[in-house]
C-alpha atoms as a PDB file:
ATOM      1  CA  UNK A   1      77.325 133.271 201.969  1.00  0.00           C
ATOM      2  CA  UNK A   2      74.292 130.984 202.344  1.00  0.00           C
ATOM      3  CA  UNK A   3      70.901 132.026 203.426  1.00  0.00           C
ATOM      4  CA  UNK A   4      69.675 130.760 206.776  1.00  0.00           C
ATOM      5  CA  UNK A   5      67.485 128.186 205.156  1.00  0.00           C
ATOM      6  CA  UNK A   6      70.624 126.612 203.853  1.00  0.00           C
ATOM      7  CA  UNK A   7      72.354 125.850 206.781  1.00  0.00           C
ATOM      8  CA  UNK A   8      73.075 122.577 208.135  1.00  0.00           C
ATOM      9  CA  UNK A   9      73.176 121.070 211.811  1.00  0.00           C
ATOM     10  CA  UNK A  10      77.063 121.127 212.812  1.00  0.00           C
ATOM     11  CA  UNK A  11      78.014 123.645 210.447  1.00  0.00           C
ATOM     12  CA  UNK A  12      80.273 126.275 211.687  1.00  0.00           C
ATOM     13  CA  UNK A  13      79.094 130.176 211.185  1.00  0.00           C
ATOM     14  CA  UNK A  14      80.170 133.381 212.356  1.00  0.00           C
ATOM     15  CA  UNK A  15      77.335 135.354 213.892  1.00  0.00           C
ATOM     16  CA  UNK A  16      78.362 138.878 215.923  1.00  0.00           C
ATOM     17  CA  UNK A  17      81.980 138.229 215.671  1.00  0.00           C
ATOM     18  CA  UNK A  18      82.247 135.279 216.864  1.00  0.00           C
ATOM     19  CA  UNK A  19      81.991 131.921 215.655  1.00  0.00           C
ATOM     20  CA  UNK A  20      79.142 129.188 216.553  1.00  0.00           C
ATOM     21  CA  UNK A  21      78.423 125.687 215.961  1.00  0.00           C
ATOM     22  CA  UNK A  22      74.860 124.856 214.652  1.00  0.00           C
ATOM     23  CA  UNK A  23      73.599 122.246 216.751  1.00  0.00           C
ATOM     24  CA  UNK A  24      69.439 122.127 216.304  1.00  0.00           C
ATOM     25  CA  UNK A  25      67.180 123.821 213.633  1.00  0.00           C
ATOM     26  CA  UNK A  26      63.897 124.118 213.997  1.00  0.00           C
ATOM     27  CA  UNK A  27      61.785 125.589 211.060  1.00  0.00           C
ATOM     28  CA  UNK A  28      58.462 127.056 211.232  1.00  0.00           C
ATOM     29  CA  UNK A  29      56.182 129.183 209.406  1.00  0.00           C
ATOM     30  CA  UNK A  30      53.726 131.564 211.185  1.00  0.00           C
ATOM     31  CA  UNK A  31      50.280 131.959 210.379  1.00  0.00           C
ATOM     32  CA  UNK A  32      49.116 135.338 208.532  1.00  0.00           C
ATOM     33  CA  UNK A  33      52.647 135.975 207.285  1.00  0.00           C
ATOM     34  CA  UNK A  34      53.255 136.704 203.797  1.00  0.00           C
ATOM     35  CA  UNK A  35      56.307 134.619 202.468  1.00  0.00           C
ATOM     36  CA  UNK A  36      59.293 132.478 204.434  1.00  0.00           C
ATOM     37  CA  UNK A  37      59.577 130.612 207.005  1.00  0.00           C
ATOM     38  CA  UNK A  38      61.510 131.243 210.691  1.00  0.00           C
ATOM     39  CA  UNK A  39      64.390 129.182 211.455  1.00  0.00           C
ATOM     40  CA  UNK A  40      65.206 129.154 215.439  1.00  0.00           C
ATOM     41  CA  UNK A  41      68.914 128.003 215.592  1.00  0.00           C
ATOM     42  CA  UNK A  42      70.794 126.975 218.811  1.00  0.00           C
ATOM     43  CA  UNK A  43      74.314 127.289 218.561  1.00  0.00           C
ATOM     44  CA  UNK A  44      77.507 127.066 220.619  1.00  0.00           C
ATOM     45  CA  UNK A  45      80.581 129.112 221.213  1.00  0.00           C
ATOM     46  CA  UNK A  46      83.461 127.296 219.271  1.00  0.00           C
ATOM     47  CA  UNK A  47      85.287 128.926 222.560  1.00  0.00           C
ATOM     48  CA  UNK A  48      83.563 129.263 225.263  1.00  0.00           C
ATOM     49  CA  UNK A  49      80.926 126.546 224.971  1.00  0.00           C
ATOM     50  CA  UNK A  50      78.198 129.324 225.351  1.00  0.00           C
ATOM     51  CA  UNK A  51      74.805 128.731 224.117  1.00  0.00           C
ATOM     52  CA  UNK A  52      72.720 130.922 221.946  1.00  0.00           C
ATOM     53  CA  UNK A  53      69.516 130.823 220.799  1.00  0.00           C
ATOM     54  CA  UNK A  54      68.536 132.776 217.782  1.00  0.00           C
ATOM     55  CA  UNK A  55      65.706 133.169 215.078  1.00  0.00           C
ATOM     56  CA  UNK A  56      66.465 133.917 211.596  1.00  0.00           C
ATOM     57  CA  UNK A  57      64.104 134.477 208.400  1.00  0.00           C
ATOM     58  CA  UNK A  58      64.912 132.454 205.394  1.00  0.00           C
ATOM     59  CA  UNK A  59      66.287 134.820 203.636  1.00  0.00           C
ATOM     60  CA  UNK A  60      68.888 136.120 205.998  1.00  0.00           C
ATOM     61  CA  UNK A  61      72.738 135.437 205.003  1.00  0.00           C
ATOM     62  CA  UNK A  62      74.749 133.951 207.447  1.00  0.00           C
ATOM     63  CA  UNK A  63      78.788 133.915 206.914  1.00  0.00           C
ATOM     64  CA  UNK A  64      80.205 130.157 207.041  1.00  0.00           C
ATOM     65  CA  UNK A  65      83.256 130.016 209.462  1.00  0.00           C
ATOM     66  CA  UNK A  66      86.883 129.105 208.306  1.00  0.00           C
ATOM     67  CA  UNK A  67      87.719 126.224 210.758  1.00  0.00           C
ATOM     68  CA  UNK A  68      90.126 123.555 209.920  1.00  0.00           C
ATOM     69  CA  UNK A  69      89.506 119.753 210.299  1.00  0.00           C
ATOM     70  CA  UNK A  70      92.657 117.987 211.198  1.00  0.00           C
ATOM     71  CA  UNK A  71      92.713 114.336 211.654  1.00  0.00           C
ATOM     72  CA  UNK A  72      94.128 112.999 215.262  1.00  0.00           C
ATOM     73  CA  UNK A  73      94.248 110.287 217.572  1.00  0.00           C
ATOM     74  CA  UNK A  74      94.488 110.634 221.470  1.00  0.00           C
ATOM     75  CA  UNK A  75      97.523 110.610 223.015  1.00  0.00           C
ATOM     76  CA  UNK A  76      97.039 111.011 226.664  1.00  0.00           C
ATOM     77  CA  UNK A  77      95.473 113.107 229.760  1.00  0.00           C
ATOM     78  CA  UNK A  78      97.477 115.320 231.708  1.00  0.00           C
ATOM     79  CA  UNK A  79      95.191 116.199 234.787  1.00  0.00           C
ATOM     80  CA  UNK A  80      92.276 118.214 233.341  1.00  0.00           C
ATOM     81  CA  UNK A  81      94.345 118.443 230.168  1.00  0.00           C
ATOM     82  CA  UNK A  82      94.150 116.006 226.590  1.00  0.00           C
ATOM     83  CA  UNK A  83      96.735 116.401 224.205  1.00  0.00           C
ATOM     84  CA  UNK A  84      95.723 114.945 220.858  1.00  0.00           C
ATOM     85  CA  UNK A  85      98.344 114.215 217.985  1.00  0.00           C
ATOM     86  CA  UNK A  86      97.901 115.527 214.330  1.00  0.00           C
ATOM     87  CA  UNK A  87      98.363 111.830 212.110  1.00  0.00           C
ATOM     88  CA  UNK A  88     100.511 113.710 209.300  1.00  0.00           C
ATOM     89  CA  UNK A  89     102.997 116.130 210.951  1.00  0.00           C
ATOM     90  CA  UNK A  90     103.029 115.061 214.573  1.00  0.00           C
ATOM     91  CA  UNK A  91     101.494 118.619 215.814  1.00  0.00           C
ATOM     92  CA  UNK A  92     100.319 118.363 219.483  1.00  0.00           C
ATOM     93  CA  UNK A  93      96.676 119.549 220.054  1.00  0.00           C
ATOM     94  CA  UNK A  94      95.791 120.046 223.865  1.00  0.00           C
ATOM     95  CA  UNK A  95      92.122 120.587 224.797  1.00  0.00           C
ATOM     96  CA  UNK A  96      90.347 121.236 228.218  1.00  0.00           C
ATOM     97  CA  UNK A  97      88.808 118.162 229.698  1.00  0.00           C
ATOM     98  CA  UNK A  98      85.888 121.189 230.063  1.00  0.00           C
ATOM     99  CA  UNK A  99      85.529 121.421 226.139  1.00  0.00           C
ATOM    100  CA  UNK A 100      85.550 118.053 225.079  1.00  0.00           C
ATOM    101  CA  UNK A 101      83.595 116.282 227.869  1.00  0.00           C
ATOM    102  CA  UNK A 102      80.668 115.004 225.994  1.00  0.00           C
ATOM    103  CA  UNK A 103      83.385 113.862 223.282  1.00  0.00           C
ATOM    104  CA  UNK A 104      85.545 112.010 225.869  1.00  0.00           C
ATOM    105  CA  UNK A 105      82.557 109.485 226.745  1.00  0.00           C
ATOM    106  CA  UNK A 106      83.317 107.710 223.315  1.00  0.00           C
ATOM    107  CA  UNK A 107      87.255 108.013 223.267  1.00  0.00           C
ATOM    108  CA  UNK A 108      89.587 105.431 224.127  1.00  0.00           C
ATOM    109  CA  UNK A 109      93.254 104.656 223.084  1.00  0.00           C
ATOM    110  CA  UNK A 110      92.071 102.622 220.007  1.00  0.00           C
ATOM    111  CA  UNK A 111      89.666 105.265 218.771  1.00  0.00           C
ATOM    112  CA  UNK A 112      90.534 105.778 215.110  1.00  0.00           C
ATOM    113  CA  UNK A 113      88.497 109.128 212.579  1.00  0.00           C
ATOM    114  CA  UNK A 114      88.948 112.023 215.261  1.00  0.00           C
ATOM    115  CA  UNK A 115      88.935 115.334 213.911  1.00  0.00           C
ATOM    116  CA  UNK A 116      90.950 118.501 216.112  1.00  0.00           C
ATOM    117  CA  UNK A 117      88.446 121.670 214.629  1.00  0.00           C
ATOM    118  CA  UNK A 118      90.948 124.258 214.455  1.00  0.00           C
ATOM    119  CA  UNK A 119      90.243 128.412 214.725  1.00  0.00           C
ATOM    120  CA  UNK A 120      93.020 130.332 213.299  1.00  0.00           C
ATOM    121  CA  UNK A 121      95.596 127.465 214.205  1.00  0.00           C
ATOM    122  CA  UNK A 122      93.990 126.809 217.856  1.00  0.00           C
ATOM    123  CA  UNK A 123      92.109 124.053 218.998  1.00  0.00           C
ATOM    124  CA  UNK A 124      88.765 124.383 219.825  1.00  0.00           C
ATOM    125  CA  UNK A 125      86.228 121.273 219.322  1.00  0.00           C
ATOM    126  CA  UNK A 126      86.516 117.832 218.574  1.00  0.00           C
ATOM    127  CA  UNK A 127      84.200 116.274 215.883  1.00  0.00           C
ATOM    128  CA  UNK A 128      84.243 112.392 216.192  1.00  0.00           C
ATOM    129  CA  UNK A 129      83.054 109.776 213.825  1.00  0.00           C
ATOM    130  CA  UNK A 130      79.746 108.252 213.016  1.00  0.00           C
ATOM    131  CA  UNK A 131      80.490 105.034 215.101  1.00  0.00           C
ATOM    132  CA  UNK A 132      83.014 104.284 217.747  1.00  0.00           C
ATOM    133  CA  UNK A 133      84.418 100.409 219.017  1.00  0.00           C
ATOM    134  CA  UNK A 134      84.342 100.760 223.237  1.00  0.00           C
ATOM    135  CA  UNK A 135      85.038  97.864 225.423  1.00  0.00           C
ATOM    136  CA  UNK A 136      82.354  96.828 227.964  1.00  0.00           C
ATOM    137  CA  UNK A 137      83.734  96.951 231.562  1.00  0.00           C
ATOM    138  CA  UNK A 138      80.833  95.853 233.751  1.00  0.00           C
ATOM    139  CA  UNK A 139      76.914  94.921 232.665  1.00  0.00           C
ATOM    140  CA  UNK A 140      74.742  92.311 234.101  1.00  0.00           C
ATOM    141  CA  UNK A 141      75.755  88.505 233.187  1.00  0.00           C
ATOM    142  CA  UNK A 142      74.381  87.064 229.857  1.00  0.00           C
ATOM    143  CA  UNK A 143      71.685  85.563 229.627  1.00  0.00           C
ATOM    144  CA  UNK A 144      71.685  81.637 228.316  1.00  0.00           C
ATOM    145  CA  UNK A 145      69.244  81.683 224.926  1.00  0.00           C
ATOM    146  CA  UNK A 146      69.254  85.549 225.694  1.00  0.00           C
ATOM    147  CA  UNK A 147      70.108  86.402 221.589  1.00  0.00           C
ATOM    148  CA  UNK A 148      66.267  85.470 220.913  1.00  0.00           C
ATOM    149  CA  UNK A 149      64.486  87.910 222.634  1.00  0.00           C
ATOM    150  CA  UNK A 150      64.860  91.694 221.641  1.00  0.00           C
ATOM    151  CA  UNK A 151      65.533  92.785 225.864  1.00  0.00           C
ATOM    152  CA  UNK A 152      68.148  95.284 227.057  1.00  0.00           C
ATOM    153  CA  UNK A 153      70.160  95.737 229.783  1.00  0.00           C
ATOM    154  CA  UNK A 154      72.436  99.031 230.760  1.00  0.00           C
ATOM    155  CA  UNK A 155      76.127  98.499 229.768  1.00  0.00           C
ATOM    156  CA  UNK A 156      79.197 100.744 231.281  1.00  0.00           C
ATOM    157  CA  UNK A 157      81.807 101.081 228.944  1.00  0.00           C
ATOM    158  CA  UNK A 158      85.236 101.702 229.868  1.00  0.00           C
ATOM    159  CA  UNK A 159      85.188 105.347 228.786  1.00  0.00           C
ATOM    160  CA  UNK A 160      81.743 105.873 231.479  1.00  0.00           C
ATOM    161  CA  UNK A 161      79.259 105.940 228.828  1.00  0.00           C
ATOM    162  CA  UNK A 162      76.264 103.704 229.810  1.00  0.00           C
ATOM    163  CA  UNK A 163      74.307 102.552 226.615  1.00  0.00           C
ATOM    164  CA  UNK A 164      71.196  99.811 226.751  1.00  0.00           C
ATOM    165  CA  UNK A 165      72.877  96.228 225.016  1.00  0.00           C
ATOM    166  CA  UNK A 166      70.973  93.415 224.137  1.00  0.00           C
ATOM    167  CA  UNK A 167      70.941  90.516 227.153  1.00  0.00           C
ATOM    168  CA  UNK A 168      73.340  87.955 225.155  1.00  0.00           C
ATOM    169  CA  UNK A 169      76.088  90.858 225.383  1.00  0.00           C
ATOM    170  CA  UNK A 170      78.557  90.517 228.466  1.00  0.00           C
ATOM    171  CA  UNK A 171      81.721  92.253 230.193  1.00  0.00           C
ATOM    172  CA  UNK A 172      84.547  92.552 228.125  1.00  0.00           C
ATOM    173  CA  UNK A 173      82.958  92.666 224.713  1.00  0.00           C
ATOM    174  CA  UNK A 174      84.168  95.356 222.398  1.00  0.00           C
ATOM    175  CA  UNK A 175      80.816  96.529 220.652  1.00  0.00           C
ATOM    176  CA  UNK A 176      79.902  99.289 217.767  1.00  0.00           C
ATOM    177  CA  UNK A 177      78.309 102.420 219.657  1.00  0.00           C
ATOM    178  CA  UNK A 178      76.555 105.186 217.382  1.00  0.00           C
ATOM    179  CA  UNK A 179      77.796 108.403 218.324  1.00  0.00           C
ATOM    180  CA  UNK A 180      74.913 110.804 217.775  1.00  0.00           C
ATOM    181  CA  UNK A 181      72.257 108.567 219.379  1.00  0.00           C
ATOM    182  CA  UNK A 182      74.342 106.860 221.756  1.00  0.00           C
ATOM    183  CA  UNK A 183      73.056 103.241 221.127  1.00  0.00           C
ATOM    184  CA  UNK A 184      74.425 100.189 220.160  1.00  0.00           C
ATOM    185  CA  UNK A 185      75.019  99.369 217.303  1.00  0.00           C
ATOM    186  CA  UNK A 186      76.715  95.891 217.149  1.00  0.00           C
ATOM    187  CA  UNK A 187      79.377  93.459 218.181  1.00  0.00           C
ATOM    188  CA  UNK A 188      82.707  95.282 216.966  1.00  0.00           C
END
């Protein structure tokens, strides 16, 4: 069991019987008191998506949750359903479009490193790679001697997302996105 000052953003714990993801730490350390420092932790229902806000002290001990990382690939929608397929024994993983909607902004049917996040053998959460490939579907027209100059324009990706490319990029490039701060990256 670690102490509160040990845990990590995305790390799964089990707080009040249920289980929450970690999503943003903040540490501080008040004035006038003797010893540790506060750690205010928002986390997320595995389940239900519900948020949570909570303050622990460092020395508090949190219990890590057992969740199981199975890599997947997408297999296809059906209506507010996505069924997902395990890539060693073929298991079909179906998750509410609800659940996964921020996820589903940087899927398509060529996105390779998903992970199902499994609670006692149910799906719950996907966790997605560091980078992504997406194809652009519509941006503004490149601009000739465009690569010299460090401008951006707003790019809509096939999957909705809308990240900021440099000008020389155009409609139908395939480019490198980074997941967590939603930018790009490079030409894929």
């Amino acid at each position: 069991m670690p102490k509160a000052s040990e845990i990590k953003k995305n790390q799964p714990v089990e707080y009040n019987g249920r289980v929450y993801f970690v999503k943003d730490i903040e540490r501080s350390v008040p004035q006038g008191r003797a010893g540790g420092s506060l750690y205010r932790m928002r986390m997320y229902d595995v389940v239900s998506g519900a948020k949570l806000d909570e303050t622990f002290k460092d020395s508090d001990m949190l219990n890590l949750a057992d969740l199981v990382r199975r890599a997947s690939v997408f297999s296809y929608s059906d209506g507010e359903e996505y069924v997902f397929m395990d890539s060693e024994d073929y298991t079909q993983y179906t998750l509410n479009r609800e659940a996964i909607a921020d996820e589903l902004l940087f899927i398509d049917e060529q996105t390779q490193g998903i992970m199902v996040i499994l609670l006692k053998d149910a799906p719950v959460a996907l966790e997605l790679p560091p980078t992504v490939d997406l194809d652009i579907e519509e941006t503004d027209p490149s601009v000739k001697g465009g690569s010299a100059t460090a401008r951006t324009k707003p790019a809509k990706m096939t999957t909705g997302l809308v990240v900021q490319v440099p000008e020389h990029i155009s409609t139908g490039d395939r480019i490198k996105i980074n997941v967590e701060e939603r930018r790009f990256l490079s030409r894929a």
